[in-house]
C-alpha atoms as a PDB file:
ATOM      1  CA  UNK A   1      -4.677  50.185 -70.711  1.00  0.00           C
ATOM      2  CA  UNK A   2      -2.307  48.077 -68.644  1.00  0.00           C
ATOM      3  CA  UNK A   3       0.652  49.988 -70.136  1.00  0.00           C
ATOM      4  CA  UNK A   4      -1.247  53.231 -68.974  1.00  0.00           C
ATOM      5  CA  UNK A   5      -2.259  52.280 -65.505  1.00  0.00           C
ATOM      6  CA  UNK A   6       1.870  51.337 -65.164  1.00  0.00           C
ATOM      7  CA  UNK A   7       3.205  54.925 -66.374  1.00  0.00           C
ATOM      8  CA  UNK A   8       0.474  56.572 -64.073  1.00  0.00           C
ATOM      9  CA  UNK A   9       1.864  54.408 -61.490  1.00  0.00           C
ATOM     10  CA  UNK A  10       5.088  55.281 -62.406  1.00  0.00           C
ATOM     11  CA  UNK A  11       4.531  58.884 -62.650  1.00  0.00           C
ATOM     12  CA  UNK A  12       2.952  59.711 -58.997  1.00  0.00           C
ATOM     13  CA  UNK A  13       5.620  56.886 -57.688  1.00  0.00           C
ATOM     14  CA  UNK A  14       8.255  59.822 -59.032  1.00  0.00           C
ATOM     15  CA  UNK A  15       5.530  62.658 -58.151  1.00  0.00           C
ATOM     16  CA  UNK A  16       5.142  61.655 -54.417  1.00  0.00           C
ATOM     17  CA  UNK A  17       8.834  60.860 -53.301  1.00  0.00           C
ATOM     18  CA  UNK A  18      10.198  63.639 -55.240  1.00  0.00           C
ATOM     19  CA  UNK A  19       7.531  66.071 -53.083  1.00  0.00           C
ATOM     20  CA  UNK A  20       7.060  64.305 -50.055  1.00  0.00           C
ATOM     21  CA  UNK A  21       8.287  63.954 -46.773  1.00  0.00           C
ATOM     22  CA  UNK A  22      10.273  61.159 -45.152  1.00  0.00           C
ATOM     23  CA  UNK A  23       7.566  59.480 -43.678  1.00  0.00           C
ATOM     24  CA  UNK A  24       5.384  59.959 -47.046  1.00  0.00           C
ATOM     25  CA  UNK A  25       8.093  58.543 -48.666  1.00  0.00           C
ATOM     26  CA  UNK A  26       8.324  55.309 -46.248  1.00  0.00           C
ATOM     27  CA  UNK A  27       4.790  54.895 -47.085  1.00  0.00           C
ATOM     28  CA  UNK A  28       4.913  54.948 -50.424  1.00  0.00           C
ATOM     29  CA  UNK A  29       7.528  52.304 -49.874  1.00  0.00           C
ATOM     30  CA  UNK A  30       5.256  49.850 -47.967  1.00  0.00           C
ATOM     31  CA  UNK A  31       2.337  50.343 -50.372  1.00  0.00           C
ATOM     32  CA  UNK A  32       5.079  48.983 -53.043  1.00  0.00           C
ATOM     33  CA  UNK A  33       6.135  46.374 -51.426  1.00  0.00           C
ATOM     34  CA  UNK A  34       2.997  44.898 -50.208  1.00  0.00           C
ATOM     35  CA  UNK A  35       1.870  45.150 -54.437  1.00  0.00           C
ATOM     36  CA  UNK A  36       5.233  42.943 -54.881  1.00  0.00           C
ATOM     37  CA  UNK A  37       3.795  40.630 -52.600  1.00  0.00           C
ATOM     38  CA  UNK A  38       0.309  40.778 -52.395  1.00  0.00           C
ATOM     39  CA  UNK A  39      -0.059  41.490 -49.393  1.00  0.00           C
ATOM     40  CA  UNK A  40      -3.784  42.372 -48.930  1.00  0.00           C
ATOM     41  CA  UNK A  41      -3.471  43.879 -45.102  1.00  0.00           C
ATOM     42  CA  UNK A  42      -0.013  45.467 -45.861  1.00  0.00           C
ATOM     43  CA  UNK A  43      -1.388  47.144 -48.591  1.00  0.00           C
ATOM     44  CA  UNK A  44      -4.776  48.309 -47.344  1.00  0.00           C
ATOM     45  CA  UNK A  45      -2.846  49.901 -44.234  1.00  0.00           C
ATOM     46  CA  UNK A  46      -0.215  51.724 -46.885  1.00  0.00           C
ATOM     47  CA  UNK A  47      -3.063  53.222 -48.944  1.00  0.00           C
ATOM     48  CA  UNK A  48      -5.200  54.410 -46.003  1.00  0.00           C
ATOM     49  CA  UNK A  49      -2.398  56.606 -45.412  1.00  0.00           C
ATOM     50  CA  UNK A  50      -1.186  57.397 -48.717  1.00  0.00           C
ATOM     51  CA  UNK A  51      -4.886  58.273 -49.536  1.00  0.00           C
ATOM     52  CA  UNK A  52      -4.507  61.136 -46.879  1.00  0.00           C
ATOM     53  CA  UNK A  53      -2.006  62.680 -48.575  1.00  0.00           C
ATOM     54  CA  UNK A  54      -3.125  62.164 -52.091  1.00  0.00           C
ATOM     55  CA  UNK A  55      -7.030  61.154 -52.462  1.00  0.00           C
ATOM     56  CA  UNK A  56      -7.407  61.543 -56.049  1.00  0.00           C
ATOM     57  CA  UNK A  57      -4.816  59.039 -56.905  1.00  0.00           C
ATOM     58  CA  UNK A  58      -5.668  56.208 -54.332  1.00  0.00           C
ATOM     59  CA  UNK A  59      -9.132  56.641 -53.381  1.00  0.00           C
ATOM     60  CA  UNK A  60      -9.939  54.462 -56.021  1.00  0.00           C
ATOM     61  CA  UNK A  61      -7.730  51.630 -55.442  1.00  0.00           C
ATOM     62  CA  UNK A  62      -8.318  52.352 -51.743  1.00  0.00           C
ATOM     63  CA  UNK A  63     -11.756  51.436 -52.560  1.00  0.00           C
ATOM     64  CA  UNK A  64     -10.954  48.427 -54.373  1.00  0.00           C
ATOM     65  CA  UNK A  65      -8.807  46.822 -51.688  1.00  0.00           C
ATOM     66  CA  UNK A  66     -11.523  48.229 -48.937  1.00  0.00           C
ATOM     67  CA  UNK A  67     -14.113  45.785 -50.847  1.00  0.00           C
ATOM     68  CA  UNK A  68     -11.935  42.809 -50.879  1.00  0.00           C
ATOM     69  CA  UNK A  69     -11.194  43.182 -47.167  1.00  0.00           C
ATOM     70  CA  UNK A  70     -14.449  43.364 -46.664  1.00  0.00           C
ATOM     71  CA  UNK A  71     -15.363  40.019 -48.720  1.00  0.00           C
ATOM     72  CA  UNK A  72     -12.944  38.458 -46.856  1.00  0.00           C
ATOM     73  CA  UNK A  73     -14.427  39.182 -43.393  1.00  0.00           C
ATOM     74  CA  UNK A  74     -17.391  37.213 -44.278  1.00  0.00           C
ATOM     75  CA  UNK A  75     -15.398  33.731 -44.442  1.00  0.00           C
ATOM     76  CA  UNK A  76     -16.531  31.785 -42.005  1.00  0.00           C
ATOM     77  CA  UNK A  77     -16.187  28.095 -40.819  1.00  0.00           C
ATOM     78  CA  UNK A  78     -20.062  27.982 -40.237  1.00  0.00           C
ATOM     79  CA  UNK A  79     -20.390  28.221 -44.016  1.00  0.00           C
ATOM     80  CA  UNK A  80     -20.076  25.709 -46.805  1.00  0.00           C
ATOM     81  CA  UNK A  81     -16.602  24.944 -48.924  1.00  0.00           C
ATOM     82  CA  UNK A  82     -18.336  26.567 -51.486  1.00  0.00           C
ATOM     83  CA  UNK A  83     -19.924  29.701 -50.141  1.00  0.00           C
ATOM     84  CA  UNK A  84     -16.150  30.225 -48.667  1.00  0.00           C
ATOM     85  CA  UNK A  85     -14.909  29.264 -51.894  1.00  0.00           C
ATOM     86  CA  UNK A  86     -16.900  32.227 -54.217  1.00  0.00           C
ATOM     87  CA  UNK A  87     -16.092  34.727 -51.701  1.00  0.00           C
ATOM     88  CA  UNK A  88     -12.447  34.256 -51.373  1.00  0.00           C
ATOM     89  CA  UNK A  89     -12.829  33.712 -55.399  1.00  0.00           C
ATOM     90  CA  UNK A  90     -14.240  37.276 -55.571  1.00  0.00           C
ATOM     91  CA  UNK A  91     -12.089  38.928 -53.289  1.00  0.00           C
ATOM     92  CA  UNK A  92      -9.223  38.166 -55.542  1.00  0.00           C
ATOM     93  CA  UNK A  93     -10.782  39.027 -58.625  1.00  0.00           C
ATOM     94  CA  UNK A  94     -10.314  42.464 -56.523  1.00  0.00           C
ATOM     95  CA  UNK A  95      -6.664  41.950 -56.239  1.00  0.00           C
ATOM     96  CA  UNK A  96      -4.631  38.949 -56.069  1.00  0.00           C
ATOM     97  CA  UNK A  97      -3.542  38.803 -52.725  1.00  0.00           C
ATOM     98  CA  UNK A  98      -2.589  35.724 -50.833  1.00  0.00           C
ATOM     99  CA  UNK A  99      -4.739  35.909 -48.172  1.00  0.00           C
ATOM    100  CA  UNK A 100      -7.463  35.384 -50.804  1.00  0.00           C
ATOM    101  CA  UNK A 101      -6.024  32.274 -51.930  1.00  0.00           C
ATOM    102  CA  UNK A 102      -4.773  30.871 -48.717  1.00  0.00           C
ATOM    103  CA  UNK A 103      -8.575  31.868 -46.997  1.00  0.00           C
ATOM    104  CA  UNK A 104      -9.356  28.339 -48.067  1.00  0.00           C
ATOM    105  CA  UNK A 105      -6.959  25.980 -47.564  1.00  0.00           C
ATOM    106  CA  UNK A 106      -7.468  23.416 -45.292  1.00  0.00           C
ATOM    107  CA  UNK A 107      -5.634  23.629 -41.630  1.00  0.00           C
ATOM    108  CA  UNK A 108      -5.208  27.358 -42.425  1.00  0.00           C
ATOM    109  CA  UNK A 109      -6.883  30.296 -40.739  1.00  0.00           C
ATOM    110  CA  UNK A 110      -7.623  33.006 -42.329  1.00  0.00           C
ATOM    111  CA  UNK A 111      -6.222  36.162 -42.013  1.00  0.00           C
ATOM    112  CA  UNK A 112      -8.009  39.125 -39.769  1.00  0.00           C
ATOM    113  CA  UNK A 113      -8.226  42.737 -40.626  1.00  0.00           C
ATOM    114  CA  UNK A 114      -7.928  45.806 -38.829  1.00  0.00           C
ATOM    115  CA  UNK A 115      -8.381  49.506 -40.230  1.00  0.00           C
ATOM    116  CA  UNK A 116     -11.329  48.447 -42.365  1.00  0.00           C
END
């Protein structure tokens, strides 16, 4: 399955920048690089517009990312370690962005999202 999720990756990575415009193409180039590095906000702003131009192939992971923004919104410093703990824990689970692993640390503020 892993294997099949990277050829379909592969596949509309070729399918869009072969067919697409210059700016599609520069978008399909930030929604890459924030995957390299896990950028959760980089990559939720990338597929908002690359789901304009191609809904069936990211409305899904649009959806995905859309939930662990949204998990992330609910830290708070009003709550305990632990409640902040689980939800940064399940935001991840989502995708394995940084923000959901720095959301904790000590000294550290968490990150805020726009475009939600």
């Amino acid at each position: 399955m892993k294997y099949f999720n990277i050829l379909a990756t592969a596949a509309i990575s070729l399918l869009l920048v072969a067919c697409s415009s210059e700016s599609d193409k520069t978008a399909f180039k930030q929604y890459e690089l924030a995957k390299k590095n896990r950028d959760l906000h980089q990559l939720h702003t990338a597929l908002i517009t690359l789901n304009t131009l191609d809904p069936e192939s990211f409305e899904s992971e649009l959806n995905t990312i859309k939930q662990s923004v949204a998990l992330l919104k609910q830290l708070n410093s009003d709550l305990s370690f632990s409640s902040n703990y689980l939800i940064s824990h399940q935001a991840n689970l989502l995708f394995n962005s940084k923000q959901a692993k720095q959301a904790i640390v000590p000294g550290r503020e968490r990150e805020h999202f726009v475009n939600s």
